[in-house]
C-alpha atoms as a PDB file:
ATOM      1  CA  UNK A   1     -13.451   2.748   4.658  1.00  0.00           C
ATOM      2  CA  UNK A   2     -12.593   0.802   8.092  1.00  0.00           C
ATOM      3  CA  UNK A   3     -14.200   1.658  11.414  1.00  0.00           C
ATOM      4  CA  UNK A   4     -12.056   1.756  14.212  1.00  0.00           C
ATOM      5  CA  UNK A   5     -13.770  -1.354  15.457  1.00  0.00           C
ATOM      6  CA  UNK A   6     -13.195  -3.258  12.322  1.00  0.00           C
ATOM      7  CA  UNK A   7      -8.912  -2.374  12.918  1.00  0.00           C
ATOM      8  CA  UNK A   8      -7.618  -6.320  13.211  1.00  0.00           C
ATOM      9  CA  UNK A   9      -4.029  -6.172  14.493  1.00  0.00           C
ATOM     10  CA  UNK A  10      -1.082  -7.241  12.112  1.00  0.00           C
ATOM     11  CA  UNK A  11      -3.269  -5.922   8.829  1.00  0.00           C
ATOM     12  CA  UNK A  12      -1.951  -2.528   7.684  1.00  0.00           C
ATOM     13  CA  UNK A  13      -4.030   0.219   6.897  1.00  0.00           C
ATOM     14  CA  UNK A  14      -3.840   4.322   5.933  1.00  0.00           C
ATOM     15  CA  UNK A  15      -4.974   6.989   8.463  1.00  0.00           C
ATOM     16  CA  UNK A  16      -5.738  10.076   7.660  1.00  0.00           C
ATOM     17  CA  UNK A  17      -5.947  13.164  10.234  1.00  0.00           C
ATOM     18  CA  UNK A  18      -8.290  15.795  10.498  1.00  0.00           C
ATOM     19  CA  UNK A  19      -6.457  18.779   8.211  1.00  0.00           C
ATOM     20  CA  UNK A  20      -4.438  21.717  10.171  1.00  0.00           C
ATOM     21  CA  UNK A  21      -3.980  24.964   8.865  1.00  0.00           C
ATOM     22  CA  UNK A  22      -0.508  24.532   8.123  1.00  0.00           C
ATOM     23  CA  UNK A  23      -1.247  20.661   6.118  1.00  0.00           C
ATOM     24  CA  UNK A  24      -3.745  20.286   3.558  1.00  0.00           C
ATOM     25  CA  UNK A  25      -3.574  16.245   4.537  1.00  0.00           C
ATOM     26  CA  UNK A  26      -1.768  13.816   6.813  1.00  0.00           C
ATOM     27  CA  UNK A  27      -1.658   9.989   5.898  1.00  0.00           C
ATOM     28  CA  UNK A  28       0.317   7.009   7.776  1.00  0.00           C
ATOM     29  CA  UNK A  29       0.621   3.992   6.374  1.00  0.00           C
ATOM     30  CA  UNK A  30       1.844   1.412   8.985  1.00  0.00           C
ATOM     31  CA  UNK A  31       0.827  -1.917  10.631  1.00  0.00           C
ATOM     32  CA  UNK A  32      -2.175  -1.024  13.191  1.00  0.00           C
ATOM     33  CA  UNK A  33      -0.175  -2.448  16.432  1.00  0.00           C
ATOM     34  CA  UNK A  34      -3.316  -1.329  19.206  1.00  0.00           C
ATOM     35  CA  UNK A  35      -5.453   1.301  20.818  1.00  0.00           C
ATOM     36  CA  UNK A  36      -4.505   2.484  24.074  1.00  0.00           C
ATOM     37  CA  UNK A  37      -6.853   4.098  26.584  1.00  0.00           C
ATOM     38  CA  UNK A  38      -4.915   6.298  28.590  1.00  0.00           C
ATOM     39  CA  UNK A  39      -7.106   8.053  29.952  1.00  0.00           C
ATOM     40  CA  UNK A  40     -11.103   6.853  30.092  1.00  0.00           C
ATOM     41  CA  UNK A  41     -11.914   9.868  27.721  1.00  0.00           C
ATOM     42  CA  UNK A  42      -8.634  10.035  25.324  1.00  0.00           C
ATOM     43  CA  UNK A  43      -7.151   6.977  23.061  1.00  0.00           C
ATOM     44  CA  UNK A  44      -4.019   6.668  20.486  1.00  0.00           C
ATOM     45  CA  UNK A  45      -3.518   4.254  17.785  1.00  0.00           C
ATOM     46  CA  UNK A  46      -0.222   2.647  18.240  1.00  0.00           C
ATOM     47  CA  UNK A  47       1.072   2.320  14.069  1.00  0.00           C
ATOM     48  CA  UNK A  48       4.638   0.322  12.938  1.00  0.00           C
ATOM     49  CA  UNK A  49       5.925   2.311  10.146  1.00  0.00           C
ATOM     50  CA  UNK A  50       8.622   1.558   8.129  1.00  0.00           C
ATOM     51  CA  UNK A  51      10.606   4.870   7.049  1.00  0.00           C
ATOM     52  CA  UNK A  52      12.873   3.581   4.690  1.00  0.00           C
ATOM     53  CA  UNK A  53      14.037   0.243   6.480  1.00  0.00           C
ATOM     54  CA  UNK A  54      13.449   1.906   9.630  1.00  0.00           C
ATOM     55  CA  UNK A  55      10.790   0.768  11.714  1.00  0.00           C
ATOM     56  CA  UNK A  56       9.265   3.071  13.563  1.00  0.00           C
ATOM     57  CA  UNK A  57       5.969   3.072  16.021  1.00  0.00           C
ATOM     58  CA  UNK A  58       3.779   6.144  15.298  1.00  0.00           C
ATOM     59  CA  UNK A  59       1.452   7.404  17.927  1.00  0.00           C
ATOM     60  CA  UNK A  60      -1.804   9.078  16.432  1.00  0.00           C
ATOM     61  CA  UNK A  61      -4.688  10.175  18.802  1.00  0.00           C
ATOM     62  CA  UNK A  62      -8.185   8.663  18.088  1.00  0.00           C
ATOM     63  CA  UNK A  63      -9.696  11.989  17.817  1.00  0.00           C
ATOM     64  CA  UNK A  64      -7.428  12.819  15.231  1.00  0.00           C
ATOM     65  CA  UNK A  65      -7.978  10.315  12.898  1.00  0.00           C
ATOM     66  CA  UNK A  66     -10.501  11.154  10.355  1.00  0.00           C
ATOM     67  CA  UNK A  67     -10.771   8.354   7.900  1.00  0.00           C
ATOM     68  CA  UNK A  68      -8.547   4.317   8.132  1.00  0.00           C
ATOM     69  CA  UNK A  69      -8.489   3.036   4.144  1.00  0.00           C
ATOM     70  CA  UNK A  70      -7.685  -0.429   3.712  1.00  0.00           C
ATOM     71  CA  UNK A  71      -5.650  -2.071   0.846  1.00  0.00           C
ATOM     72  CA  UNK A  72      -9.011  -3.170  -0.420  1.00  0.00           C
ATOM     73  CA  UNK A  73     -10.679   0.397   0.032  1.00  0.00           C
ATOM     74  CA  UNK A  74      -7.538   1.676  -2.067  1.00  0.00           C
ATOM     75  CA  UNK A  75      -7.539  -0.401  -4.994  1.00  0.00           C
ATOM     76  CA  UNK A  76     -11.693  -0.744  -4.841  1.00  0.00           C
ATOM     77  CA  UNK A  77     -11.073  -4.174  -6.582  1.00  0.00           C
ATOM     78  CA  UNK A  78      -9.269  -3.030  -9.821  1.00  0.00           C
ATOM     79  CA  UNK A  79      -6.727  -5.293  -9.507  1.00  0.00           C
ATOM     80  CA  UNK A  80      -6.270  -8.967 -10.921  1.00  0.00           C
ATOM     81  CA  UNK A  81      -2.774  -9.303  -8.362  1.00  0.00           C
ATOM     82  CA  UNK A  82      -2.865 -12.127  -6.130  1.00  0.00           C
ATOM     83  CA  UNK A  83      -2.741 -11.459  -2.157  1.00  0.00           C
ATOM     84  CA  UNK A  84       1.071 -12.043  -1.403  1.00  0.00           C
ATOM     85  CA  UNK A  85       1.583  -9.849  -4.846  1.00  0.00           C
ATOM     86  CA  UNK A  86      -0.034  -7.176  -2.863  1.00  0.00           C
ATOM     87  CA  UNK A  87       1.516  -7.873   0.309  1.00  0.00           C
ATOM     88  CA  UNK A  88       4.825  -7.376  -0.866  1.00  0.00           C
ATOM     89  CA  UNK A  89       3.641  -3.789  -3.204  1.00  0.00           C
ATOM     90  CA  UNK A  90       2.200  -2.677   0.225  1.00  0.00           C
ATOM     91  CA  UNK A  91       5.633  -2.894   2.308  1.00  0.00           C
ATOM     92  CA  UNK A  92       6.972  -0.409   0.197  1.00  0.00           C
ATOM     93  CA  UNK A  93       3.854   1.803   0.617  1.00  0.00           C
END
């Protein structure tokens, strides 16, 4: 798992929120763009997602966001693909 301070701009990542009642889980998969302080108490993750060919910035609140999984984290090193082999898997994540 990633800490929020351990988020390095450009590198994608998965968040997961905290569950709802009406969802069991929520996941984004995007390109971790910033944190925003809005207000001194209250922050938001700023995410680029890419809905099919679409790119679209998501907007999660910290508080919200219950776990951040890496590529790494994902695949827990079971994988003898090279970097860019990844890369390109991952854009279609």
């Amino acid at each position: 798992m990633v800490s929020i301070n351990e988020l390095k701009q450009g590198n994608r990542y998965t968040f997961y929120e905290q569950r709802t009642a009406l969802h069991s889980e929520i996941s984004y998969r995007g390109t971790f763009l910033e944190i925003r302080h809005i207000k001194p108490t209250y922050s938001y993750i700023y995410l680029l997602c890419d809905k099919v060919n679409r790119k679209v910035v998501s907007i999660i609140p910290l508080p919200w966001i219950r776990k951040i999984e890496s590529m790494d984290d994902i695949l827990q090193g079971k994988t003898v693909l090279c970097p860019d082999v990844l890369t390109v898997i991952d854009e279609f994540l």
